[in-house]
PDB file of N, CA and C in Angstrom:
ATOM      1  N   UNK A   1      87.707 108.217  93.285  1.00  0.00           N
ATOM      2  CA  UNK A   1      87.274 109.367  92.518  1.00  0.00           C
ATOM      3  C   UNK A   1      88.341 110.441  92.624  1.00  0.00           C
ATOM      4  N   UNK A   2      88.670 111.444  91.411  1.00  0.00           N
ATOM      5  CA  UNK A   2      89.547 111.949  91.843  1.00  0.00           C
ATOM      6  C   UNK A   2      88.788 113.248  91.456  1.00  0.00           C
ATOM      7  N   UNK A   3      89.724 114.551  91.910  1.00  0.00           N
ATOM      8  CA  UNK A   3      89.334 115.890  91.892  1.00  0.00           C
ATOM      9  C   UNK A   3      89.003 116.511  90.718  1.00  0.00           C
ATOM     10  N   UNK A   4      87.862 117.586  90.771  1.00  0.00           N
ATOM     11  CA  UNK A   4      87.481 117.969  89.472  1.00  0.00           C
ATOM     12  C   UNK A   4      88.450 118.705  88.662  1.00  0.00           C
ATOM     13  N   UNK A   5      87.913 118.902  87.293  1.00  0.00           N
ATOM     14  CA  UNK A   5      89.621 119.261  86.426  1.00  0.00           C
ATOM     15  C   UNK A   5      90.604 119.787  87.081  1.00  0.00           C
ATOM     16  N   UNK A   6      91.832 119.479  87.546  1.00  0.00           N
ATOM     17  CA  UNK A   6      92.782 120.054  87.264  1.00  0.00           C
ATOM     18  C   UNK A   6      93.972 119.525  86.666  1.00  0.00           C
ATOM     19  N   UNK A   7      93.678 119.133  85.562  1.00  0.00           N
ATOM     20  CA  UNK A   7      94.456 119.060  84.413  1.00  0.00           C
ATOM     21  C   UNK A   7      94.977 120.005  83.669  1.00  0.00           C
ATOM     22  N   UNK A   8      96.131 119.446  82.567  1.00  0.00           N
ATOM     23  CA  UNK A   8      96.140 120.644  81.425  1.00  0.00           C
ATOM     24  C   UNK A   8      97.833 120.204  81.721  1.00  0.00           C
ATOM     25  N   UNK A   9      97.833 121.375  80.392  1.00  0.00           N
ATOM     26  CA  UNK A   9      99.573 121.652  80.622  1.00  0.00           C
ATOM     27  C   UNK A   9     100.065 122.999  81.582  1.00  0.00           C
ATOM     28  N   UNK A  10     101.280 123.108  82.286  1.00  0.00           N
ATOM     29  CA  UNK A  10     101.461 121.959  82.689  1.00  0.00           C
ATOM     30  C   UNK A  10     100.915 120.914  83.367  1.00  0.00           C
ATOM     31  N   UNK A  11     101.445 119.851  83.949  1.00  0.00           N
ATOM     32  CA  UNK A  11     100.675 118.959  84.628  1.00  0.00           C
ATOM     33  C   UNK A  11      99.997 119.620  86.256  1.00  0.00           C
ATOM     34  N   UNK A  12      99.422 119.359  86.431  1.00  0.00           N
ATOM     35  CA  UNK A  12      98.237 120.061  88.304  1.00  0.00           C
ATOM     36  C   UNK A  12      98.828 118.527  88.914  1.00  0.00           C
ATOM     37  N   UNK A  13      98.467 118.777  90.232  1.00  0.00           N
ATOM     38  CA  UNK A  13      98.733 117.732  90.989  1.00  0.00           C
ATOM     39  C   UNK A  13      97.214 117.687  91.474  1.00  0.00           C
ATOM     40  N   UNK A  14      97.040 116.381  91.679  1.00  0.00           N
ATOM     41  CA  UNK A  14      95.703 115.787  92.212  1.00  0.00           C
ATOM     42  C   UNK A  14      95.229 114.842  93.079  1.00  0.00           C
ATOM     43  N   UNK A  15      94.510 114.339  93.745  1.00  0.00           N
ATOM     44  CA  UNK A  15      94.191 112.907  95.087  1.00  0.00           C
ATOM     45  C   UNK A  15      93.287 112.337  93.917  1.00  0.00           C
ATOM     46  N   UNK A  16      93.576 111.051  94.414  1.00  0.00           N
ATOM     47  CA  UNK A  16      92.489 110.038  94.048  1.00  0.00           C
ATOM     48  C   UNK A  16      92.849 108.805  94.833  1.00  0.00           C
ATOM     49  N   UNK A  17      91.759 107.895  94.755  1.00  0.00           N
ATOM     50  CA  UNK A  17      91.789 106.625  95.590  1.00  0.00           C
ATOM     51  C   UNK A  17      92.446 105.857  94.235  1.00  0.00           C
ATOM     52  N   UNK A  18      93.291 104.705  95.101  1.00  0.00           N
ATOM     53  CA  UNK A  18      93.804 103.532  94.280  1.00  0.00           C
ATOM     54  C   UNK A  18      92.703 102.350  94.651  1.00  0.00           C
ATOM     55  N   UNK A  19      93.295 101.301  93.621  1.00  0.00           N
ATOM     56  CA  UNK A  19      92.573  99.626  93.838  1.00  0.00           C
ATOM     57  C   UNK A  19      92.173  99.931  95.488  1.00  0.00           C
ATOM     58  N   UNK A  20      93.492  99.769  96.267  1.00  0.00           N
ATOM     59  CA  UNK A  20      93.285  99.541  97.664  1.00  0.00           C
ATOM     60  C   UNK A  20      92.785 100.465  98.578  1.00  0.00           C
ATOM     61  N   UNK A  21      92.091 101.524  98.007  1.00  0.00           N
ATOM     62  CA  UNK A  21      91.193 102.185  98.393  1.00  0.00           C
ATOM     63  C   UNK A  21      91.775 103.723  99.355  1.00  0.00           C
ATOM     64  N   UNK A  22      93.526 103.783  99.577  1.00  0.00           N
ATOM     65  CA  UNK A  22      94.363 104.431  99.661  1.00  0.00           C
ATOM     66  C   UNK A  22      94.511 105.901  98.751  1.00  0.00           C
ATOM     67  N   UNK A  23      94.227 106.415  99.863  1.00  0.00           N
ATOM     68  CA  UNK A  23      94.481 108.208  98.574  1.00  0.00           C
ATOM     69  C   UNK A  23      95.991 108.210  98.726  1.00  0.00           C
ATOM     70  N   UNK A  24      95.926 108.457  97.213  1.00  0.00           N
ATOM     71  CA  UNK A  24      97.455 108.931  96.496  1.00  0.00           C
ATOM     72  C   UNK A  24      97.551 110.212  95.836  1.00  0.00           C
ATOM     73  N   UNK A  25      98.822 110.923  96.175  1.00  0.00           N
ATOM     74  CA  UNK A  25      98.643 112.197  95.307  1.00  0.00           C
ATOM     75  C   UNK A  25      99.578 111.991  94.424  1.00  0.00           C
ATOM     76  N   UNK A  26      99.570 112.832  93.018  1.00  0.00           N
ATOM     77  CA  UNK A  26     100.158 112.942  91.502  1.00  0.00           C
ATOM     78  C   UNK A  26      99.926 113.707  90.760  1.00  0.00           C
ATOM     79  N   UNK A  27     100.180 113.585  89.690  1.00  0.00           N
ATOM     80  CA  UNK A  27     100.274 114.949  88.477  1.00  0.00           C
ATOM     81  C   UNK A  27      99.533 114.083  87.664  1.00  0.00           C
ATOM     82  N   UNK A  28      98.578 115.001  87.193  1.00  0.00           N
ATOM     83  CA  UNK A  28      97.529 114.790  86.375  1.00  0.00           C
ATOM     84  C   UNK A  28      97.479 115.632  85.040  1.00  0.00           C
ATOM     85  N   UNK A  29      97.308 115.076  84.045  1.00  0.00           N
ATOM     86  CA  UNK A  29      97.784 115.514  82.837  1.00  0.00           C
ATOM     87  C   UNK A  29      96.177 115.728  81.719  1.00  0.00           C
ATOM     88  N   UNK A  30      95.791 116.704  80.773  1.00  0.00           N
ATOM     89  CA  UNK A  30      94.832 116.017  79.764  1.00  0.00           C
ATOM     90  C   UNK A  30      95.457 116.825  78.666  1.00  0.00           C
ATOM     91  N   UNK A  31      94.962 116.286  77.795  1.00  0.00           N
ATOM     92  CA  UNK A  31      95.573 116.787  75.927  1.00  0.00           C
ATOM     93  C   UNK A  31      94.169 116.557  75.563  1.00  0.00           C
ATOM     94  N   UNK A  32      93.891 117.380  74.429  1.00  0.00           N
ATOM     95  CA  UNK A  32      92.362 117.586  73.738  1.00  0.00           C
ATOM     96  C   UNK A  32      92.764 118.442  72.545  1.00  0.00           C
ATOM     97  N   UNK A  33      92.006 118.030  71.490  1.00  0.00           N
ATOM     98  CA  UNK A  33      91.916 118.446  70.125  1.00  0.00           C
ATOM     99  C   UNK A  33      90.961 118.533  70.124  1.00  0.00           C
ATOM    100  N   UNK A  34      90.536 120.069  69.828  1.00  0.00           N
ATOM    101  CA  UNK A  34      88.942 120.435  69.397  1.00  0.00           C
ATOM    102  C   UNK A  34      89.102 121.043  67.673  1.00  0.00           C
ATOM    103  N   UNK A  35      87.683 121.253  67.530  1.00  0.00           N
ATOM    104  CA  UNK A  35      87.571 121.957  66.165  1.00  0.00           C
ATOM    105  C   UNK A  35      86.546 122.687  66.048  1.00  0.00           C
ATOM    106  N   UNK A  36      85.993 123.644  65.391  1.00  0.00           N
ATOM    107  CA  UNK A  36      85.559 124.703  65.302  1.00  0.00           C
ATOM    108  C   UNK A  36      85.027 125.333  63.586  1.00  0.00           C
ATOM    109  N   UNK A  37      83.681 124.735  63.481  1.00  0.00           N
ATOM    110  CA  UNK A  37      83.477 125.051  61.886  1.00  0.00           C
ATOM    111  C   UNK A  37      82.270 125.389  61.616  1.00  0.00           C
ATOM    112  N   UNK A  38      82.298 126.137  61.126  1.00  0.00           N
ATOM    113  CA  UNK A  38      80.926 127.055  60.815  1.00  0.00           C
ATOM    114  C   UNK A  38      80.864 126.232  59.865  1.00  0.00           C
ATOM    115  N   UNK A  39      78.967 125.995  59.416  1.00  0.00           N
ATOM    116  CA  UNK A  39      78.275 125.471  58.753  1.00  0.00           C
ATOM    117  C   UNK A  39      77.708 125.998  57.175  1.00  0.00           C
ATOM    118  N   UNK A  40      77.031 126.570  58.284  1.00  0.00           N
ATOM    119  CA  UNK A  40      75.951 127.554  57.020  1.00  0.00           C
ATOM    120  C   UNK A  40      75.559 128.766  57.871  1.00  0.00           C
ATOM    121  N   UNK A  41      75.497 129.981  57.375  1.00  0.00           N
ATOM    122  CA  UNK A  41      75.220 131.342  58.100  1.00  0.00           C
ATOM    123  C   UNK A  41      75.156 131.210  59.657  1.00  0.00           C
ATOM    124  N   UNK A  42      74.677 130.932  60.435  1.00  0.00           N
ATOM    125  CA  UNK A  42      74.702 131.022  61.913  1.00  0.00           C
ATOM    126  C   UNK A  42      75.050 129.943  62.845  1.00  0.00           C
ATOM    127  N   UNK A  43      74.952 128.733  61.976  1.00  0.00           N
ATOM    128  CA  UNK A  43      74.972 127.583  62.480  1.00  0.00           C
ATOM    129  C   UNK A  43      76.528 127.136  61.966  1.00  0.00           C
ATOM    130  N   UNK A  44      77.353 126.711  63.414  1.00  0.00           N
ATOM    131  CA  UNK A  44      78.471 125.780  63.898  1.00  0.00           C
ATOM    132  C   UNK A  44      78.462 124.573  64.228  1.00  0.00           C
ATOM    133  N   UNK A  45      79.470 123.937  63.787  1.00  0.00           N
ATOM    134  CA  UNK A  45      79.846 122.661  64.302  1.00  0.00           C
ATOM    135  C   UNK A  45      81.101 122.789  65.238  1.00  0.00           C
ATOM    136  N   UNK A  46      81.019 121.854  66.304  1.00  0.00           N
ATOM    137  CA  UNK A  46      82.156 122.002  67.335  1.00  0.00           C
ATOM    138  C   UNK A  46      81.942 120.347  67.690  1.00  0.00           C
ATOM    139  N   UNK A  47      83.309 120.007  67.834  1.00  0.00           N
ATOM    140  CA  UNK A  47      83.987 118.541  67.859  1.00  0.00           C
ATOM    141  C   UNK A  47      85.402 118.438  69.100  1.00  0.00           C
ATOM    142  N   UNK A  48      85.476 117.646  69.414  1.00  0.00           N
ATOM    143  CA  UNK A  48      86.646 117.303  70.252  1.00  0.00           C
ATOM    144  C   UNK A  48      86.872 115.940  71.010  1.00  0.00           C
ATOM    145  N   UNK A  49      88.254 115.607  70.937  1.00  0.00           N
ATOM    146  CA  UNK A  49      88.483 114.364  71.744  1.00  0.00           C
ATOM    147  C   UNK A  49      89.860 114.762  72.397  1.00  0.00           C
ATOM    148  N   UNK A  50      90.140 113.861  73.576  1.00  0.00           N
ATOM    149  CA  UNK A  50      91.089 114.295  74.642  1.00  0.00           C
ATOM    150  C   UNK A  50      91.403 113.079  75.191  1.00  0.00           C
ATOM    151  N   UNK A  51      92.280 113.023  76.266  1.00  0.00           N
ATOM    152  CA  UNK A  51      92.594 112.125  76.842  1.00  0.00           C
ATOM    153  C   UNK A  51      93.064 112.319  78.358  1.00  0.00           C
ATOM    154  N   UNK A  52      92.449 112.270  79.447  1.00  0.00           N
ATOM    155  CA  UNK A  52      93.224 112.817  81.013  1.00  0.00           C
ATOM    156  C   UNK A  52      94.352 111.498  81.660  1.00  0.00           C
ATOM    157  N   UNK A  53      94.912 111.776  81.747  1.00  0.00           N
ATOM    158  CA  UNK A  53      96.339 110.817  82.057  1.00  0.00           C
ATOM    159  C   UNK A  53      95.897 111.348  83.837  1.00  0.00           C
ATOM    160  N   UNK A  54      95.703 109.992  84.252  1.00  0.00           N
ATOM    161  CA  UNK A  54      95.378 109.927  85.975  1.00  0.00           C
ATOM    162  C   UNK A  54      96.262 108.526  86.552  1.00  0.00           C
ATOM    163  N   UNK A  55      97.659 108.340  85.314  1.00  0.00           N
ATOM    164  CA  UNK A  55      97.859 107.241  85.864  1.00  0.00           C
ATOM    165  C   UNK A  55      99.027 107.333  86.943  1.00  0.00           C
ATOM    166  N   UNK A  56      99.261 109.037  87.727  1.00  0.00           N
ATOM    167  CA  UNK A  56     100.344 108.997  88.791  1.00  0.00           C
ATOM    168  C   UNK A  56      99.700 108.250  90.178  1.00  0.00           C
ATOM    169  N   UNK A  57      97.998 108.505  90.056  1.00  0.00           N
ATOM    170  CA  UNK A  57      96.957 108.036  91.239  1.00  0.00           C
ATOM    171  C   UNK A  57      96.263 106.940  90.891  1.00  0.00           C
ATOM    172  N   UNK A  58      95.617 106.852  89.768  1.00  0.00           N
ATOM    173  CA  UNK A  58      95.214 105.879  89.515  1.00  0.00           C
ATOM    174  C   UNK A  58      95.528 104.387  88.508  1.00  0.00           C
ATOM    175  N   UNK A  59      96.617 104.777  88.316  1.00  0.00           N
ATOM    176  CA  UNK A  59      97.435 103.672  87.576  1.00  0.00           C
ATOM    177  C   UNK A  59      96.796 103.409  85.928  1.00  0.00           C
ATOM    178  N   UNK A  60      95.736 104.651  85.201  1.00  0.00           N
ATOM    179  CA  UNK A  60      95.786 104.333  84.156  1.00  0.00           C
ATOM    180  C   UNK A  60      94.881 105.963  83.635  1.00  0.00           C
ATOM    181  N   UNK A  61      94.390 105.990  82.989  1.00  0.00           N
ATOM    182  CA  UNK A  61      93.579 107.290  82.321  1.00  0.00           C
ATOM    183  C   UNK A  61      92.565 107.000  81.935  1.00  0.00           C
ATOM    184  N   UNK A  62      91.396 108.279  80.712  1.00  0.00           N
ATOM    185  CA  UNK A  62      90.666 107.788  80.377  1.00  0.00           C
ATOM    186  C   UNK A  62      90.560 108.997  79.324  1.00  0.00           C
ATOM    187  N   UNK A  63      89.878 108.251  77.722  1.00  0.00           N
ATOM    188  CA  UNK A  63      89.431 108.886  76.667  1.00  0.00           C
ATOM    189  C   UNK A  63      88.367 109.895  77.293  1.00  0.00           C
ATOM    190  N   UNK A  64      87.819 111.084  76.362  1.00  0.00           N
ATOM    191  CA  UNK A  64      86.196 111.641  75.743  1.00  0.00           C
ATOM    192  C   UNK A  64      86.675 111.834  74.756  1.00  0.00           C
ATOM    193  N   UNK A  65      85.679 112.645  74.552  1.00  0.00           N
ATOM    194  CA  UNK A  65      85.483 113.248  73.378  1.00  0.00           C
ATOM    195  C   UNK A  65      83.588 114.129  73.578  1.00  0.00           C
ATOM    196  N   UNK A  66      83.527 114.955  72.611  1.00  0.00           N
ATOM    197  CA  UNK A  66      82.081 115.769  72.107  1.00  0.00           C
ATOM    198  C   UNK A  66      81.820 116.009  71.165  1.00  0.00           C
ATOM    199  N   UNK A  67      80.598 116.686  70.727  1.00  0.00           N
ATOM    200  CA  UNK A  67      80.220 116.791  69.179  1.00  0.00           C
ATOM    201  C   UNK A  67      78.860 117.812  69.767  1.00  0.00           C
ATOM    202  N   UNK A  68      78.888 118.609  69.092  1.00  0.00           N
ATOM    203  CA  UNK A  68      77.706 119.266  69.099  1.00  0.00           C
ATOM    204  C   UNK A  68      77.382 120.675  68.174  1.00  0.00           C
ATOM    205  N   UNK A  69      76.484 121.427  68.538  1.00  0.00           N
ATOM    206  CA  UNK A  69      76.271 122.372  67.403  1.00  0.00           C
ATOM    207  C   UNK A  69      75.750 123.845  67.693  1.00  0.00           C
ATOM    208  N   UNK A  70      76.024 124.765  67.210  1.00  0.00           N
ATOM    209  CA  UNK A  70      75.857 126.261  68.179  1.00  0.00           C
ATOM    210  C   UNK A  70      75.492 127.095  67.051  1.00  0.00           C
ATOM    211  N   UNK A  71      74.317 127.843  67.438  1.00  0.00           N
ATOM    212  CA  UNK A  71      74.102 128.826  66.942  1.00  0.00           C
ATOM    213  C   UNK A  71      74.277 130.020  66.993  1.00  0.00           C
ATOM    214  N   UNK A  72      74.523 131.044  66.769  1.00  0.00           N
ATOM    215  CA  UNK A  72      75.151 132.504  67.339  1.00  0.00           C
ATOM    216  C   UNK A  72      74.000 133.469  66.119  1.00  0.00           C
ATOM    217  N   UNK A  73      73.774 134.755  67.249  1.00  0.00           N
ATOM    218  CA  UNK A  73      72.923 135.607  67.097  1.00  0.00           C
ATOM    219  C   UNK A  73      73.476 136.932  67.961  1.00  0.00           C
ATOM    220  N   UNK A  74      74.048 137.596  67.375  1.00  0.00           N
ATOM    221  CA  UNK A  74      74.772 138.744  68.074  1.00  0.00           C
ATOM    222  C   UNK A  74      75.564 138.518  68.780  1.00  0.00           C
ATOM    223  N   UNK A  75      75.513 139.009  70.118  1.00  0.00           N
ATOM    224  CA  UNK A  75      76.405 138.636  71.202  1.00  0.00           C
ATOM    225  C   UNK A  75      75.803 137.310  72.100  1.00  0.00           C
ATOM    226  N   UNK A  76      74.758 136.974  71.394  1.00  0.00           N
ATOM    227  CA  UNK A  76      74.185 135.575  72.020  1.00  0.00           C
ATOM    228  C   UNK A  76      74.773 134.254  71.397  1.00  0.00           C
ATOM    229  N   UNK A  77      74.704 133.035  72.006  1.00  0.00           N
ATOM    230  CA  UNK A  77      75.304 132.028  71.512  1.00  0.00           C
ATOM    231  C   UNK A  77      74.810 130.639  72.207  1.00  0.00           C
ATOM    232  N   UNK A  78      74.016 130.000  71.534  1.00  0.00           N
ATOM    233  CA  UNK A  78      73.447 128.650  72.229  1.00  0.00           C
ATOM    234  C   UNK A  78      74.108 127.105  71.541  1.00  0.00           C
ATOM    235  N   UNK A  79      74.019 126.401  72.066  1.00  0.00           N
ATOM    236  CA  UNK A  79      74.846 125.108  72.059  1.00  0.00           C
ATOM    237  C   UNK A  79      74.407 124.143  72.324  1.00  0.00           C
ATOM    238  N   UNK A  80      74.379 122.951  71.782  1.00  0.00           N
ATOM    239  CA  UNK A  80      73.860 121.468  72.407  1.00  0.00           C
ATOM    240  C   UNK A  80      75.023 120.831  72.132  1.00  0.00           C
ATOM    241  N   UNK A  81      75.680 120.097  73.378  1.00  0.00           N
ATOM    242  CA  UNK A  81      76.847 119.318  72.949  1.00  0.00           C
ATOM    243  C   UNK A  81      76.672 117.939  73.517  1.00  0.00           C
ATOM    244  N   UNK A  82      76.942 116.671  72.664  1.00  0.00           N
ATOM    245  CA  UNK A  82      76.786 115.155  73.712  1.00  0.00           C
ATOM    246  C   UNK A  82      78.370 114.695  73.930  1.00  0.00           C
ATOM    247  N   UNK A  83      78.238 114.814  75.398  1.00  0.00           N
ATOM    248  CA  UNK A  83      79.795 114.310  76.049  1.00  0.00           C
ATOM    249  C   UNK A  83      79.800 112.953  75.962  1.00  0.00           C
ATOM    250  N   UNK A  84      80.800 112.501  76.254  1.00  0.00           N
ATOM    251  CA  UNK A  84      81.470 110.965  76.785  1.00  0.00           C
ATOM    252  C   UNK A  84      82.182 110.953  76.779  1.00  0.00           C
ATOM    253  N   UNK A  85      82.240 109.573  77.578  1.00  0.00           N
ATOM    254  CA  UNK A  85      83.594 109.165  78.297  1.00  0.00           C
ATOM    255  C   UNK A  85      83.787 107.932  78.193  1.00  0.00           C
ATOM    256  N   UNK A  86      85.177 107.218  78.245  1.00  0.00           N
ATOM    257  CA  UNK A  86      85.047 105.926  79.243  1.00  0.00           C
ATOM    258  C   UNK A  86      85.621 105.618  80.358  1.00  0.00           C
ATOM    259  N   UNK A  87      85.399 106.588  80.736  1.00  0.00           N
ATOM    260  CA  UNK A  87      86.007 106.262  82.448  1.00  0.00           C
ATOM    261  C   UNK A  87      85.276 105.759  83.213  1.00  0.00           C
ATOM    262  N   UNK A  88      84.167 105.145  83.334  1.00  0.00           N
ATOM    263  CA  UNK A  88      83.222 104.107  83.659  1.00  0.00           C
ATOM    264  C   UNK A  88      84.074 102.653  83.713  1.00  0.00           C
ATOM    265  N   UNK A  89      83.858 102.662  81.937  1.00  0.00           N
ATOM    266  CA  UNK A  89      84.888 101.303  81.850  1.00  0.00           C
ATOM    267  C   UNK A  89      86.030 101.205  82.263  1.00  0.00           C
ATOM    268  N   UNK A  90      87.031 102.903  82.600  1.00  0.00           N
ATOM    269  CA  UNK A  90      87.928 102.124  83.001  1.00  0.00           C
ATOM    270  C   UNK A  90      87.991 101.912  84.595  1.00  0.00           C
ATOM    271  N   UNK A  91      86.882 101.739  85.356  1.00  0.00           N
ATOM    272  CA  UNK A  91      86.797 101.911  86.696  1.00  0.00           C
ATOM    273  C   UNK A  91      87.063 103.119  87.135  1.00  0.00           C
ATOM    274  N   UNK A  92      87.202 104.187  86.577  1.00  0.00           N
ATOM    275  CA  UNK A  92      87.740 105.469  87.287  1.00  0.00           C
ATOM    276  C   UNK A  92      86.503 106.472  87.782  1.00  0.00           C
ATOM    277  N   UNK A  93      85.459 106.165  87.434  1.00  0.00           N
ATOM    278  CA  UNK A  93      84.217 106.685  88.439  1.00  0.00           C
ATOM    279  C   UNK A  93      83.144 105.466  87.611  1.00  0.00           C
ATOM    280  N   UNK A  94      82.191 106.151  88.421  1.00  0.00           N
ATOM    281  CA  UNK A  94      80.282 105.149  88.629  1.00  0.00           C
ATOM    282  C   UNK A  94      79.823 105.362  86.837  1.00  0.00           C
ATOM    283  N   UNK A  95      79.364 105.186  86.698  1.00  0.00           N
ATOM    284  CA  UNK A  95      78.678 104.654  85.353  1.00  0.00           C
ATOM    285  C   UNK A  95      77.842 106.167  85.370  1.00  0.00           C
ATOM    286  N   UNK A  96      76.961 106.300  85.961  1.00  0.00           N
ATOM    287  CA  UNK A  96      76.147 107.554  86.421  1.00  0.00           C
ATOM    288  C   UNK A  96      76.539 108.781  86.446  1.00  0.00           C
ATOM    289  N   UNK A  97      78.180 108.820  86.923  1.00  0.00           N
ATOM    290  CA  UNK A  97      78.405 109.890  86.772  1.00  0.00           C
ATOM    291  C   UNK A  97      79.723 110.101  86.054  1.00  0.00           C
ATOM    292  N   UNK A  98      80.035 109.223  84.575  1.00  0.00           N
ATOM    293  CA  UNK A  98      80.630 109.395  83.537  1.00  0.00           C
ATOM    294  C   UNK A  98      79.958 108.846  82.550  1.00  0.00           C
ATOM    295  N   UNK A  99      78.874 108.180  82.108  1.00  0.00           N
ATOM    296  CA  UNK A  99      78.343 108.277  81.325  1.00  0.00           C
ATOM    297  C   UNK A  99      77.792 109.313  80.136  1.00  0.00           C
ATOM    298  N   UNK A 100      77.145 109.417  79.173  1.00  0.00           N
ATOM    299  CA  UNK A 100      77.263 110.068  77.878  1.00  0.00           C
ATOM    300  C   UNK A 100      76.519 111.470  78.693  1.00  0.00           C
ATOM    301  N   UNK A 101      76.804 112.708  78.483  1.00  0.00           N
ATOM    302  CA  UNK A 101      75.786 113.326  78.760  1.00  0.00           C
ATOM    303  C   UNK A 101      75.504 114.829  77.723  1.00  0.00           C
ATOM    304  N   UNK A 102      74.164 115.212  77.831  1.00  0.00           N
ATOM    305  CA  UNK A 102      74.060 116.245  76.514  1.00  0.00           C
ATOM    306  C   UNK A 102      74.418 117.820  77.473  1.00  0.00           C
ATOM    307  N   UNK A 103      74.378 118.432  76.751  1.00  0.00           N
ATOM    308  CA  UNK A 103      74.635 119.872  77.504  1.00  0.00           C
ATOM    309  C   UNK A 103      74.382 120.736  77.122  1.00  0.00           C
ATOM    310  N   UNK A 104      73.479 121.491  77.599  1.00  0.00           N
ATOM    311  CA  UNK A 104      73.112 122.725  76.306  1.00  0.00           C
ATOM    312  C   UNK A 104      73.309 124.232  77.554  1.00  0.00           C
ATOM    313  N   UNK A 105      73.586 125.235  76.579  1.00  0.00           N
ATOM    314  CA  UNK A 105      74.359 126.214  77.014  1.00  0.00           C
ATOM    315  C   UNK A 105      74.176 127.440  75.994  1.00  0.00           C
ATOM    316  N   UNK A 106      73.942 128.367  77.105  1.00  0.00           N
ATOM    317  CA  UNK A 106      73.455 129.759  75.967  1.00  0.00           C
ATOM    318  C   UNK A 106      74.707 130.899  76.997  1.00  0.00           C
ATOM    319  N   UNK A 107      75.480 131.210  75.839  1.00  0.00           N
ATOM    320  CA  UNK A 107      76.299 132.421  75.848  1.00  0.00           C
ATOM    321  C   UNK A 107      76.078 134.109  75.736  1.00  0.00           C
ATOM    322  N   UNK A 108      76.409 134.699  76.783  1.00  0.00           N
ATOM    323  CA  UNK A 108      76.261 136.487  76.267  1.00  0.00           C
ATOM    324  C   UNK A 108      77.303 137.040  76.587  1.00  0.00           C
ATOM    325  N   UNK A 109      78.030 137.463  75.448  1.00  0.00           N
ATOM    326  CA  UNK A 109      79.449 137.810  75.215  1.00  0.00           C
ATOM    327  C   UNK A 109      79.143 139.153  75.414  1.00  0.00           C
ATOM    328  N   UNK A 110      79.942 139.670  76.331  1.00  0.00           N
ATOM    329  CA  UNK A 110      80.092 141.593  76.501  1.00  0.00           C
ATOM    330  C   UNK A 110      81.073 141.835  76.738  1.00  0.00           C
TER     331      UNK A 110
END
């Protein structure tokens, strides 16, 4: 398992276990394209896919991506977004805890 985000540009350095069960440290990388589109009067669409490059520790990476939808009301702002991943499949964590998950989230901008 390796450490929670620290990705991005530039690259963060990070631990994770290999095959042989050996912590290795490396530079950990992610790239993500999101998007951002209003619908109809209050209602947004928000989209994104990415990719985290974990292959200095773990010898390979793994896709997501999201999709979800937000409403905004003043300085308020609520959201339902469904994540995934496959970093399950690619062995890089438990099924449980990269599997699809929804997320909902209310914003107050001041």
């Amino acid at each position: 398992m390796t450490t929670p985000d620290r990705g991005g540009w530039p690259p963060r350095e990070t631990y994770g276990w290999d095959s042989t069960r050996t912590l290795r440290r490396g530079r950990a990388t992610n790239v993500e394209l999101s998007a951002h589109q209003r619908l109809a009067g209050r209602l947004s669409l928000d989209a994104g896919i990415g990719y985290y490059d974990l292959s200095a520790v773990r010898g390979t990476g793994y896709r997501y991506g999201s999709i979800g939808l937000g409403w905004g009301v003043g300085a308020f702002q609520a959201d339902l977004t469904r994540i995934a991943s496959n970093a399950a499949r690619r062995g890089l964590a438990a099924p449980e805890a990269a599997g699809g998950r929804w997320v909902a989230s209310v914003l107050w901008n001041f």
